[in-house]
Protein backbone atom coordinates (compact mmCIF):
# COMPACT_ATOMS: atom_id res chain seq x y z
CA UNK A 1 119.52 117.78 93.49
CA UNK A 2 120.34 114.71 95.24
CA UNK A 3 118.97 110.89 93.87
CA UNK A 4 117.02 110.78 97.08
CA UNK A 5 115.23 113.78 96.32
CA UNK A 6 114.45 112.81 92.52
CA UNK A 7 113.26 109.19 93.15
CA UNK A 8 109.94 108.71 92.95
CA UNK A 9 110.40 105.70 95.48
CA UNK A 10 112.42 107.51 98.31
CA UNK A 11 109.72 110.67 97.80
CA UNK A 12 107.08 108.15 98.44
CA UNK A 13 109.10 106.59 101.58
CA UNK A 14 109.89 110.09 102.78
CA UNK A 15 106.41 110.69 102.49
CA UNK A 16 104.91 108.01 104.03
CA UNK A 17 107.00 107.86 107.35
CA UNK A 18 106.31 112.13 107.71
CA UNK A 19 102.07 110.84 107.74
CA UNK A 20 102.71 108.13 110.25
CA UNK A 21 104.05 107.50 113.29
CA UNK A 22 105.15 103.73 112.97
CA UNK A 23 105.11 102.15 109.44
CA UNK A 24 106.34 98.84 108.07
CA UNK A 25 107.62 98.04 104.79
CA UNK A 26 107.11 94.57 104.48
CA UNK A 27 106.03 91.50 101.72
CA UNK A 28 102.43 91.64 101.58
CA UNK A 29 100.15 93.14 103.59
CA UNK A 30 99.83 93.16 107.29
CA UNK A 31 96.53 90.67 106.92
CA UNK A 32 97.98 88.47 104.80
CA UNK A 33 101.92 88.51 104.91
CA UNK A 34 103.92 86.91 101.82
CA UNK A 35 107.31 86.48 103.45
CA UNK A 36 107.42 84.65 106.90
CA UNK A 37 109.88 87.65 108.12
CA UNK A 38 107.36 89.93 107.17
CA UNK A 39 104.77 87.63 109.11
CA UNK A 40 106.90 87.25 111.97
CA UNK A 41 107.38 91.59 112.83
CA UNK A 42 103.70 91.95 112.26
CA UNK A 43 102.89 89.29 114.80
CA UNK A 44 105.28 90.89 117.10
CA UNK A 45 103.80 94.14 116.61
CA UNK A 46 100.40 92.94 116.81
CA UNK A 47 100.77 91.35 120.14
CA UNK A 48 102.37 94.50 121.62
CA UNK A 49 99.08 96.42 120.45
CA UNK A 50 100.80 98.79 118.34
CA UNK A 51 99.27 100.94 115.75
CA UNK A 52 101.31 100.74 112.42
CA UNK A 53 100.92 101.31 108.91
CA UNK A 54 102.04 98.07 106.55
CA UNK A 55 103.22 99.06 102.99
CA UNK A 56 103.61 95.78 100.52
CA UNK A 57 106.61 96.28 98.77
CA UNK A 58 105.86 93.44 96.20
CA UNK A 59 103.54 96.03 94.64
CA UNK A 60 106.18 97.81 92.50
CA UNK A 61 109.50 97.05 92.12
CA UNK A 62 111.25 100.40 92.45
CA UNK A 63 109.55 100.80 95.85
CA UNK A 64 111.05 97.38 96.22
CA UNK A 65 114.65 98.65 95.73
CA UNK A 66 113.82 102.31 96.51
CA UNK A 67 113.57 101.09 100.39
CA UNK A 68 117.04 98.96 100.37
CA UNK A 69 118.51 101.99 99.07
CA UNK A 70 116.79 104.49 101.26
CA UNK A 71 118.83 102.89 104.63
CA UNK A 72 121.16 101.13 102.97
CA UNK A 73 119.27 98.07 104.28
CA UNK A 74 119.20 95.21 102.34
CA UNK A 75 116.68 93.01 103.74
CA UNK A 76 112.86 93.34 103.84
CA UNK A 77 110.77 94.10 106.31
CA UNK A 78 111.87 97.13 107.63
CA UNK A 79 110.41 98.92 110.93
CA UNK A 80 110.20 103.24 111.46
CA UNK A 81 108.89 104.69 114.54
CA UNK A 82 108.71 108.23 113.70
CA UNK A 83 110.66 108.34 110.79
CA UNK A 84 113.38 106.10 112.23
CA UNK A 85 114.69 103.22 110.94
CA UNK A 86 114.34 100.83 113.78
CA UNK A 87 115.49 97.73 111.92
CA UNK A 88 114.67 94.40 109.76
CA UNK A 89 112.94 91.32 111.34
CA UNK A 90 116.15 89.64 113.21
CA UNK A 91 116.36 93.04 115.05
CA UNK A 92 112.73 92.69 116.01
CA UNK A 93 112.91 89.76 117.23
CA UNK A 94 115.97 90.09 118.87
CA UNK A 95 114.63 93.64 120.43
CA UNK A 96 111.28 91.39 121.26
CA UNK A 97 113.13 88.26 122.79
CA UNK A 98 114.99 90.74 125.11
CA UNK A 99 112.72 92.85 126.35
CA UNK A 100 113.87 96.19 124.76
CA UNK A 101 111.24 96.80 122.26
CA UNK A 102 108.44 97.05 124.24
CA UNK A 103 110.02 100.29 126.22
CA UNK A 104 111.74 101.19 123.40
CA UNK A 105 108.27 101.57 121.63
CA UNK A 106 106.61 103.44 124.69
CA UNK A 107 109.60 105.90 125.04
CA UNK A 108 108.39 107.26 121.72
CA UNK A 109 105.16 107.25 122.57
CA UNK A 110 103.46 104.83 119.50
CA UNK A 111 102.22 102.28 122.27
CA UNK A 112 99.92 102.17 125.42
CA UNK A 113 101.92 101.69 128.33
């Protein structure tokens, strides 16, 4: 068996994105933010009037460095659209600034067009 399948923090992950369609692991909570990255993606997300899930990572530490290890991404936050790893919050922006994540988000069908 593979150390994806037998951590508790990538079942949990795994999990989590197979329930719901767009989900954000991030530093706090999508309310109240504790990282200004993590503030920053939820304010873009917000403002596009998607529908996401926010996990808070802060709450236990192998979830923490379960979801760095799950992409091989080592920044928090961290956007999936349908079990996708869409990218951290420089990519968001970026994505944002430019105009591609708004029809990037509609193509897969988690926002209004």
């Amino acid at each position: 068996m593979s150390e994806a399948m037998t951590d508790p923090a990538h079942t949990f992950i795994a999990k989590t994105l197979q329930d719901h369609q767009v989900v954000l692991f991030m530093k706090g909570v999508p309310e109240q933010p504790r990282c200004g990255f993590s503030g920053l993606v939820v304010q873009i997300l917000d403002h596009l009037g998607v529908d996401f899930v926010g996990v808070d990572v802060l709450q236990d530490d192998s979830l923490r460095d379960g979801i760095k290890t799950f992409t091989d991404w080592p920044t928090i936050p961290q956007l999936y659209v349908k079990g996708e790893f869409v990218g951290g919050s420089d990519i968001i922006r970026e994505m944002f600034q430019n105009g591609e994540l708004k029809p990037f988000l509609s193509e897969q069908g988690v926002l209004a067009a």
